[in-house]
Protein backbone atom coordinates (compact mmCIF):
# COMPACT_ATOMS: atom_id res chain seq x y z
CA UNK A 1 81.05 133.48 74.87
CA UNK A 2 78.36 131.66 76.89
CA UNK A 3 78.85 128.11 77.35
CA UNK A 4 75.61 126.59 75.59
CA UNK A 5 76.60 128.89 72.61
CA UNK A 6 79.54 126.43 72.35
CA UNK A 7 79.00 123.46 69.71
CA UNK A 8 77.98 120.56 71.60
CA UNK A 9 80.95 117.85 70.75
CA UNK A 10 82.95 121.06 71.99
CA UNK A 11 80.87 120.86 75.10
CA UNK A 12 80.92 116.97 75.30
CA UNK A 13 84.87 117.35 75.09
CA UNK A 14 84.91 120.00 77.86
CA UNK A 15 82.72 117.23 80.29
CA UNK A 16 85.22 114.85 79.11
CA UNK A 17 88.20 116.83 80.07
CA UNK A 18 86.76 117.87 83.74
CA UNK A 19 86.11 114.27 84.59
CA UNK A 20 89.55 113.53 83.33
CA UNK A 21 90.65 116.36 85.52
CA UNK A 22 89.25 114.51 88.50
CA UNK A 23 90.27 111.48 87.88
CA UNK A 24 93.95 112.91 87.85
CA UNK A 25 93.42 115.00 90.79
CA UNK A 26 91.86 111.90 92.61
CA UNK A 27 95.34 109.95 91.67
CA UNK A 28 97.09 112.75 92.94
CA UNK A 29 95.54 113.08 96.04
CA UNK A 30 95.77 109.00 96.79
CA UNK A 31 99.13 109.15 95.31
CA UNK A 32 100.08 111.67 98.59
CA UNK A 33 98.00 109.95 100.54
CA UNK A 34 100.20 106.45 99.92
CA UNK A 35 103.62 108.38 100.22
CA UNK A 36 102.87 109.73 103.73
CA UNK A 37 101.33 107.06 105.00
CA UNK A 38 104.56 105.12 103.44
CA UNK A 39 106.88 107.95 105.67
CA UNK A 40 104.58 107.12 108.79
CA UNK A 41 105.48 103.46 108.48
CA UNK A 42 109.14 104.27 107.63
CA UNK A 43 109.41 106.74 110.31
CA UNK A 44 107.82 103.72 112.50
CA UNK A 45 110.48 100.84 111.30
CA UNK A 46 113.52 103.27 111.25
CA UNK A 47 112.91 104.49 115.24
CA UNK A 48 110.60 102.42 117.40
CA UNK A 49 111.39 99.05 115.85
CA UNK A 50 115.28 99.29 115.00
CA UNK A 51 116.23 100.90 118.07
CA UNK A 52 113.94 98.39 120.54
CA UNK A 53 115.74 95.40 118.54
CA UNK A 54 119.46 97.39 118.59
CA UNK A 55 118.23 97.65 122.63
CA UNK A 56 117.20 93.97 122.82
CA UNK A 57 120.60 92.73 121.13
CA UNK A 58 122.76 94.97 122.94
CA UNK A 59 121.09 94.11 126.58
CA UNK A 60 121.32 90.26 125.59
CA UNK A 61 124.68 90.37 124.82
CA UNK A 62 125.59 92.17 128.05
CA UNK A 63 124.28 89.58 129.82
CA UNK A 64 125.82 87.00 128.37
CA UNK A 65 129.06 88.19 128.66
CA UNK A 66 127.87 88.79 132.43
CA UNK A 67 127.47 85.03 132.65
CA UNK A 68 130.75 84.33 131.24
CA UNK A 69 132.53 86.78 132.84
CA UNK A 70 131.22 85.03 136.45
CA UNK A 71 131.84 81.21 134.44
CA UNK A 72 135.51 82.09 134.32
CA UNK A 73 135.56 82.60 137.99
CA UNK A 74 134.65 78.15 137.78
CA UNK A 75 137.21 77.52 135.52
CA UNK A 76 140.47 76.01 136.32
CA UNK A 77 141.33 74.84 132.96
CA UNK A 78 143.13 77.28 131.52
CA UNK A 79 142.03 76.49 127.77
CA UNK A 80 138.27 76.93 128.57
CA UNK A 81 139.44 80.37 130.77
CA UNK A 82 140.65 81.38 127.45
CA UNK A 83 138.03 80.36 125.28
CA UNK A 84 135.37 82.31 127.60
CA UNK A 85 137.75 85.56 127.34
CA UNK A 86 137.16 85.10 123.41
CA UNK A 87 133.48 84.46 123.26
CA UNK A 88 133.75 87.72 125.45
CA UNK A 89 135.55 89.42 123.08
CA UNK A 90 132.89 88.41 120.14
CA UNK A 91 130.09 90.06 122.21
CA UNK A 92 131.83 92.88 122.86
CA UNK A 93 131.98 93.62 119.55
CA UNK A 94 128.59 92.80 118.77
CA UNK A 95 128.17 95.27 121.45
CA UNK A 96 129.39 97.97 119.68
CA UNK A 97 127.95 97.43 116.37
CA UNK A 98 124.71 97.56 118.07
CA UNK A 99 125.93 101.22 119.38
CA UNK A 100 126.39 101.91 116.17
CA UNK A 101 122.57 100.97 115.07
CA UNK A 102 121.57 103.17 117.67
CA UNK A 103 123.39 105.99 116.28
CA UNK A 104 121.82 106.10 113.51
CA UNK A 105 118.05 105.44 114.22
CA UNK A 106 117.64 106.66 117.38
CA UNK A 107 115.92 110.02 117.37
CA UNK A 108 116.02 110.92 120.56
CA UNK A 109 119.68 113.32 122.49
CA UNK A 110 122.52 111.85 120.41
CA UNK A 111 124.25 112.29 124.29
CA UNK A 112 121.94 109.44 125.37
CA UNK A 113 123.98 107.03 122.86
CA UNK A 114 127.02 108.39 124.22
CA UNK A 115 126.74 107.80 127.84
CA UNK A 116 125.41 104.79 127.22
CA UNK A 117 128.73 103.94 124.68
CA UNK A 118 131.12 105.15 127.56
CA UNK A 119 129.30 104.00 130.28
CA UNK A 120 129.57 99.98 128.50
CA UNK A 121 133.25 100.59 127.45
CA UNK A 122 134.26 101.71 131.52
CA UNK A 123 132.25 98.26 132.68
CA UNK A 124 134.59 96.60 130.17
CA UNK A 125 137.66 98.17 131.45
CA UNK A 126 136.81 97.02 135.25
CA UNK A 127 135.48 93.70 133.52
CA UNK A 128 139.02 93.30 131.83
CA UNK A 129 141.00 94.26 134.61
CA UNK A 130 138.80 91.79 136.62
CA UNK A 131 139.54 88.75 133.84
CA UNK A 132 142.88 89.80 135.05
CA UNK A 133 142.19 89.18 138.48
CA UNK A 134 140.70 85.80 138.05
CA UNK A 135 144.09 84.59 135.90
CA UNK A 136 146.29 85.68 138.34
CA UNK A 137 144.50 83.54 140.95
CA UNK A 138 143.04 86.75 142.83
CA UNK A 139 139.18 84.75 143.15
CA UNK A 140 137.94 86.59 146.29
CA UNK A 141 138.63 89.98 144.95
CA UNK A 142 136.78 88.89 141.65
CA UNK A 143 133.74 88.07 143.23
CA UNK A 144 134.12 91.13 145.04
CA UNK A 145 134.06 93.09 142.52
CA UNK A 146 131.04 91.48 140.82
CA UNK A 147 128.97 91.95 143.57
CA UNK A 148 125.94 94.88 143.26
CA UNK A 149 128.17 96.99 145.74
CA UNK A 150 131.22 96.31 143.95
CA UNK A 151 133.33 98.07 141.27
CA UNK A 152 131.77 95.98 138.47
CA UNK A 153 128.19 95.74 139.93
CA UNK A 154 128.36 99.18 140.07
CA UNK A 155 129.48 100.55 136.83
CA UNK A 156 126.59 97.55 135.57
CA UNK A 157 123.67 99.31 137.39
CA UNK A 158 124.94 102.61 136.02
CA UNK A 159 125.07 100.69 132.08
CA UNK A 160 121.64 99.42 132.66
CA UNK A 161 120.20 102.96 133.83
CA UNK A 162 121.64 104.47 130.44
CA UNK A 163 120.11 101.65 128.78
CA UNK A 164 116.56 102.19 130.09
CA UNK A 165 116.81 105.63 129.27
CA UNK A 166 116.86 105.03 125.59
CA UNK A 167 114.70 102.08 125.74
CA UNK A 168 111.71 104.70 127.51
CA UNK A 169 112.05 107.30 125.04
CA UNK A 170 112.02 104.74 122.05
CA UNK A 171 108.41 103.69 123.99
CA UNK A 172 107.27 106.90 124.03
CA UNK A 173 108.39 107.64 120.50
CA UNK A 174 106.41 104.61 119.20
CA UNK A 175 103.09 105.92 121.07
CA UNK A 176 103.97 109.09 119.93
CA UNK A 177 104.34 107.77 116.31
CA UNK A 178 101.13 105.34 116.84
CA UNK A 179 98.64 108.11 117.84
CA UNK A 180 99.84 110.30 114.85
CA UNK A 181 99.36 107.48 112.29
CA UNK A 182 95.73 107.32 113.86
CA UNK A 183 95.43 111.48 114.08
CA UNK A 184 96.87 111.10 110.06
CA UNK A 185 94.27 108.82 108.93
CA UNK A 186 91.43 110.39 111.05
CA UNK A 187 92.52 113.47 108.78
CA UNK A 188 93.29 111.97 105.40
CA UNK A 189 89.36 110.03 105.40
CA UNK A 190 88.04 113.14 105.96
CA UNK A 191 89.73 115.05 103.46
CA UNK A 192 88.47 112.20 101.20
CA UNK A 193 85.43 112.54 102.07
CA UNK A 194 85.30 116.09 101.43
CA UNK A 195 86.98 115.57 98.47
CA UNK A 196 84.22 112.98 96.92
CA UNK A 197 81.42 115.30 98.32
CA UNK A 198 83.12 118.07 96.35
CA UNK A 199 83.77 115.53 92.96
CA UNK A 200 80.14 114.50 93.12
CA UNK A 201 78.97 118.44 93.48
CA UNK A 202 81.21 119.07 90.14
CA UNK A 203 80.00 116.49 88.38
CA UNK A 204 76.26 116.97 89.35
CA UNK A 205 76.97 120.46 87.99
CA UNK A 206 79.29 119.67 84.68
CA UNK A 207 76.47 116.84 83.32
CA UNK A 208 73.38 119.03 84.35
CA UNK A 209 74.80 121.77 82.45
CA UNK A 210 75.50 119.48 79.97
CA UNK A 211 72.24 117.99 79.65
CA UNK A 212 70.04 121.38 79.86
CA UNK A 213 72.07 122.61 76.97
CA UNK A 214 71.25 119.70 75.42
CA UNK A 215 68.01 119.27 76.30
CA UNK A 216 66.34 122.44 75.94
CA UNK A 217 66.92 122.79 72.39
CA UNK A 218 66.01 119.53 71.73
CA UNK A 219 62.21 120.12 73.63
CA UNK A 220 62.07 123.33 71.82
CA UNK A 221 62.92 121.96 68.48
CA UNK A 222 60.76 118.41 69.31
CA UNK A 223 57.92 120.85 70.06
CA UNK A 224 57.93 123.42 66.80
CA UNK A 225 58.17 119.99 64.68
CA UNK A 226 54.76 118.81 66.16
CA UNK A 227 53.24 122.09 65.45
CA UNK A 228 54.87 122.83 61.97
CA UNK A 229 53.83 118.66 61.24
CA UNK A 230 50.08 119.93 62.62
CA UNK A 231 49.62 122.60 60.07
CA UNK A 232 50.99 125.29 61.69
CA UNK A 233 53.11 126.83 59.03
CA UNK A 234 54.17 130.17 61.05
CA UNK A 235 55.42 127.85 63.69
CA UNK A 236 59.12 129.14 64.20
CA UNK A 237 61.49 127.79 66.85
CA UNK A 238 62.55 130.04 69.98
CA UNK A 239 65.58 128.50 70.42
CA UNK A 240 68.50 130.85 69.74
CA UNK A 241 72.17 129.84 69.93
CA UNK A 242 76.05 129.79 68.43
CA UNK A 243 75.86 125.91 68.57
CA UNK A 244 74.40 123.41 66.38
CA UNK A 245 71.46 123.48 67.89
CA UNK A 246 71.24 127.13 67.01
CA UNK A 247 71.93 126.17 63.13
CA UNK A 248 69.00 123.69 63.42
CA UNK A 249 66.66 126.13 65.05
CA UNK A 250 67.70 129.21 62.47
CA UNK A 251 67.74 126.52 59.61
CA UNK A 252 63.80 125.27 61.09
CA UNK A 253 62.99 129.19 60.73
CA UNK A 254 63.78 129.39 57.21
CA UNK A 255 61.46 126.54 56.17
C-alpha cells in the first residue's frame, strides 16, 4: 500500500511517531555522549589526579621524616629523641597507606609500585638502624651515614629515582588522557553535527511528504469545487486515493 493511500490521521500519527523516534534517538545519542565523557573524567580523577596527590603525600612525608630523622641527631633529651622516633613512626605509616593508593590507581607496571614499596622500606631499615646509632651515642657515624655518599643518602637517591618514575608516567598519562578528551569531543560534535544534518534531512522529507499528500488533494478538490460552483456540472475530481481524501473526491464524482 502506497503511503498517501493511507488515511491522513494514520499519516499524521506516522509523522508523529518518526519525530518521536528522533527525539528518543537524540536522547540516546546525548545520553552516550554524557556517560563517556563521564568515563573520560573518571578515568582522569582515578589516574592523573589520585596518583600525583598519593605522589605529593608520600614525597612530603619522606621528607619530613628526613628532617626528623637529622633533628634527633640535636637532641640530647632523651624524651624529645623519643617523641621524634614516634612522629617517625606516624609517617611511616602514612607512607604506606599512600603505597597502597598507588596500588590501586596507578595504571602504569604494577613493578613500578613495588620497587618503589621496597626501595622506601630498605631506607627505613638503614634509617632505623641509624636511630639506633644516634641512641647509642654513635653521632659521627650517623651523620655519616646521612650524607649523599652514605648508606642512607644512598638508598634516598635510589627512593627518589623510583619515585620520579611514577610521578613521569602519571604526567604523561594525564597528557595522554587530556589530548583524548579533546580528540573525543572533536569526534562526538561532529557526529552531532552529522546527526542534526541527518534529523533535519528526515524531517524535511517526513512533513513534505506529509504536506503533498495533503495538499494535492486539497488543490484538486479546491479546484473541481470552483468549476462545479461555475456551472460546470461534468466537472469530476482527478484525485484518486484509499484515504479520505479519496472518499471526498469519489463522493464529489457522484454528485
Amino acid at each position: 500500500m502506497k503511503i498517501k493511500d493511507l488515511k491522513i490521521g494514520t499519516q499524521l500519527w506516522i509523522g508523529f511517531a518518526i519525530t518521536m523516534a528522533i527525539i528518543i534517538v537524540m536522547g540516546v545519542v546525548g545520553a552516550r555522549q554524557n556517560f563517556e565523557l563521564k568515563n573520560q573524567t573518571q578515568d582522569l580523577f582515578n589516574h592523573p589526579y589520585k596518583v600525583r596527590a598519593a605522589i605529593g603525600a608520600l614525597s612530603h612525608d619522606i621528607d619530613r621524616e628526613q628532617i626528623i630523622h637529622r633533628d634527633m641527631l640535636l637532641k640530647i633529651n632523651g624524651k624529645e629523641t623519643i617523641q621524634l622516633m614516634q612522629a617517625l613512626e606516624i609517617l611511616t605509616d602514612d607512607v604506606l597507606k599512600q603505597f597502597d593508593i598507588l596500588s590501586k590507581q596507578y595504571l602504569g607496571p604494577a613493578l613500578d609500585i613495588e620497587e618503589a614499596r621496597k626501595a622506601f622500606l630498605k631506607w627505613k631499615v638503614i634509617r632505623d638502624e641509624n636511630n639506633k646509632l644516634i641512641l647509642s651515642g654513635e653521632i659521627e657515624k650517623a651523620i655519616d651515614n646521612i650524607k649523599p655518599n652514605g648508606k642512607l643518602g644512598k638508598v634516598r637517591e635510589e627512593l627518589n629515582d623510583k619515585i620520579n618514575t611514577i610521578d613521569n608516567f602519571a604526567n604523561k598519562k594525564a597528557e595522554e588522557f587530556y589530548l583524548s578528551s579533546i580528540d573525543r569531543v572533536k569526534t562526538m560534535n561532529n557526529e552531532l553535527i552529522l546527526f542534526v544534518i541527518f534529523i533535519l534531512l528526515l524531517s524535511i522529507i517526513v512533513n513534505w511528504m506529509l504536506l503533498r499528500n495533503i495538499n494535492i488533494p486539497l488543490i484538486d478538490l479546491t479546484q473541481a469545487t470552483k468549476e462545479f460552483g461555475n456551472g460546470k456540472m461534468d466537472t469530476r475530481s482527478l484525485y484518486e486515493s484509499k484515504n479520505d481524501f479519496g472518499a471526498l473526491s469519489t463522493s464529489f464524482n457522484h454528485l
